[in-house]
C-alpha atoms as a PDB file:
ATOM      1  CA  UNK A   1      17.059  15.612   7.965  1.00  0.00           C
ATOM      2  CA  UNK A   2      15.851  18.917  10.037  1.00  0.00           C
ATOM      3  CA  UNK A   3      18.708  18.107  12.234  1.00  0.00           C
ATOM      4  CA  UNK A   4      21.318  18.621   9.392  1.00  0.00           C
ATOM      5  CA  UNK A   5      19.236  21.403   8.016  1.00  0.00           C
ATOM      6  CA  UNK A   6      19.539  23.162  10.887  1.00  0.00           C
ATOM      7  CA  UNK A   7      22.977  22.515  11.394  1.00  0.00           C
ATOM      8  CA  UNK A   8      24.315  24.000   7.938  1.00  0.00           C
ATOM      9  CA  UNK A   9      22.305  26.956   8.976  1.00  0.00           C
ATOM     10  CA  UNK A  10      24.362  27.381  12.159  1.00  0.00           C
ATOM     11  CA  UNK A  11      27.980  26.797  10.078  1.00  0.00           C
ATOM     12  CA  UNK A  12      26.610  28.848   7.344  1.00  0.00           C
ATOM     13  CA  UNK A  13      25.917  32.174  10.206  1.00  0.00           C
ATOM     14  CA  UNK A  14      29.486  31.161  11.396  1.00  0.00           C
ATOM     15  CA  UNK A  15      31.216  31.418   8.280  1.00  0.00           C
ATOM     16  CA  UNK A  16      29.522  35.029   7.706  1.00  0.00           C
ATOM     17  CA  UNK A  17      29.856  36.294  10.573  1.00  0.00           C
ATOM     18  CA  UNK A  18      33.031  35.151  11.404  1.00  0.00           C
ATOM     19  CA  UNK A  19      33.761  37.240   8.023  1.00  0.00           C
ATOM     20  CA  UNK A  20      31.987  40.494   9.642  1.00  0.00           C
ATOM     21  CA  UNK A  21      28.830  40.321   7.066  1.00  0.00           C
ATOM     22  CA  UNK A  22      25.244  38.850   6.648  1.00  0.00           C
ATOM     23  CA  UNK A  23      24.970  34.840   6.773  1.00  0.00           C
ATOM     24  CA  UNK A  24      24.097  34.240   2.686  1.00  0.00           C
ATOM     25  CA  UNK A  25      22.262  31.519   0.835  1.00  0.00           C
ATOM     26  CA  UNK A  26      25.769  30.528  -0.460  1.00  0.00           C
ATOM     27  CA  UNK A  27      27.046  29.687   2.491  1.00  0.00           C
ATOM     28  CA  UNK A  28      24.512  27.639   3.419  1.00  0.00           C
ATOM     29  CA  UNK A  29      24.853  25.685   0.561  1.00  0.00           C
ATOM     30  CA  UNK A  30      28.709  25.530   1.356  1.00  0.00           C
ATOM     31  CA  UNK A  31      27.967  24.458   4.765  1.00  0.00           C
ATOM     32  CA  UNK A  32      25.244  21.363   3.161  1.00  0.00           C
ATOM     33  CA  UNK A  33      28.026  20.369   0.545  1.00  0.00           C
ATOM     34  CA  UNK A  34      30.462  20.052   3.616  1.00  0.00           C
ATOM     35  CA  UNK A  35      28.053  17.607   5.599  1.00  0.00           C
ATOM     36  CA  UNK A  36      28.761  13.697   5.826  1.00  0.00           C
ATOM     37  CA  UNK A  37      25.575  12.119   6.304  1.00  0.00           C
ATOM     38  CA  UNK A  38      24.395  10.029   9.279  1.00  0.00           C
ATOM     39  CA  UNK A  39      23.711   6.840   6.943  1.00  0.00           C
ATOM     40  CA  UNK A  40      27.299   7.155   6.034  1.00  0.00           C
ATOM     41  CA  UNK A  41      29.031   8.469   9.310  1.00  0.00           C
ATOM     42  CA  UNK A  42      27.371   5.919  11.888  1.00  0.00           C
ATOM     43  CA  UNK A  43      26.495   3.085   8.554  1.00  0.00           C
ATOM     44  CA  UNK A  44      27.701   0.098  11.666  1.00  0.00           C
ATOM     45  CA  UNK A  45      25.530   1.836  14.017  1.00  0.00           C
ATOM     46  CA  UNK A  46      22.724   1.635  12.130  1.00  0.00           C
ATOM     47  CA  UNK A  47      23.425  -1.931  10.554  1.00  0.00           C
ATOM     48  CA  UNK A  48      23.482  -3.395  14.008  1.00  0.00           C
ATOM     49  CA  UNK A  49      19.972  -1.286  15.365  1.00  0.00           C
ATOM     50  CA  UNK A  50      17.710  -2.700  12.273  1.00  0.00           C
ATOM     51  CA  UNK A  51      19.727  -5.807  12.759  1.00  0.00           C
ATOM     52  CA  UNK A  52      18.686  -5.994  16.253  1.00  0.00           C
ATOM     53  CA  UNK A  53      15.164  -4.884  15.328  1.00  0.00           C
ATOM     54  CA  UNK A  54      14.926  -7.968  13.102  1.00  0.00           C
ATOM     55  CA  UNK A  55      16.255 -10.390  15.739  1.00  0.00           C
ATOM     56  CA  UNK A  56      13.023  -9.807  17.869  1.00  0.00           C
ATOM     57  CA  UNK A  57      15.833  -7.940  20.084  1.00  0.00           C
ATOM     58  CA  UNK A  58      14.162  -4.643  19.963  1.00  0.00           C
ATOM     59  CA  UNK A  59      10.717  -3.299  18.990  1.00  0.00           C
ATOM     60  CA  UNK A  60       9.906  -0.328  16.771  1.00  0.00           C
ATOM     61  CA  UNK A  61       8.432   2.358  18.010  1.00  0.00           C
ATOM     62  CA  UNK A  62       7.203   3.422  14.378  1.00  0.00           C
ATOM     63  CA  UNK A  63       5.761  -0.159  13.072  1.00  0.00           C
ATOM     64  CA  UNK A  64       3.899  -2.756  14.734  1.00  0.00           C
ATOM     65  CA  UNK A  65       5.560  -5.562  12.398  1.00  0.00           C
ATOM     66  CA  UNK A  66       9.351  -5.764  11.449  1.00  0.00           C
ATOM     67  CA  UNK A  67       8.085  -6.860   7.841  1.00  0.00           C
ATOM     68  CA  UNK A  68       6.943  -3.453   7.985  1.00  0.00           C
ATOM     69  CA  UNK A  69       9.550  -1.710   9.479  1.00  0.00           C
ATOM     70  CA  UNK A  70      12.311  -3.163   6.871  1.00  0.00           C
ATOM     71  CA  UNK A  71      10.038  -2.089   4.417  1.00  0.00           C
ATOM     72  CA  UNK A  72      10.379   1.745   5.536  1.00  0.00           C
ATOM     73  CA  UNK A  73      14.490   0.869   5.764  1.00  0.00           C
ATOM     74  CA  UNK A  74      15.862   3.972   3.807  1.00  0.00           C
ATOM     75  CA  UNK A  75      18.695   2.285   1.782  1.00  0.00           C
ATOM     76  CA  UNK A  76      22.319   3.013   2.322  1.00  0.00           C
ATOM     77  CA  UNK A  77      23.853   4.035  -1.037  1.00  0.00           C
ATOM     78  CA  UNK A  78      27.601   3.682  -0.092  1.00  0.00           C
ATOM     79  CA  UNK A  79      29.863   6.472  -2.463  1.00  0.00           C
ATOM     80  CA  UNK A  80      33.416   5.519  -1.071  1.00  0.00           C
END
């Protein structure tokens, strides 16, 4: 989340400056409503990691079980 936090930052200072004023809370808020999130932008990406994790394939680096570790799965709430 810091990632795309900092990133709406950046497009916000772009879209100010670019219009020869001060970056404003507004267009950081533009620059958030713009954003397609990671759980929706790379959703087979991270379907086939936690399905890997679950094979025995991998091992998490945050959990010492995979009961534990799908536990922690943040859903993905699909709005297409």
């Amino acid at each position: 989340m810091g990632a795309e936090i900092e990133q709406a930052i950046i497009d916000g200072m772009y879209v100010g400056f670019n219009q020869g004023r001060e970056v404003t809370t507004e267009d950081i808020l533009l620059a958030l409503a713009r954003q397609v999130p990671l759980s929706l932008s790379q959703r087979e990406a991270i379907s086939f990691l936690r399905d890997w994790l679950r094979e025995g394939r991998a091992q998490s680096a945050s959990f010492e079980e995979v009961k534990q570790a799908e536990q922690a799965f943040v859903p993905l709430q699909l709005e297409i």
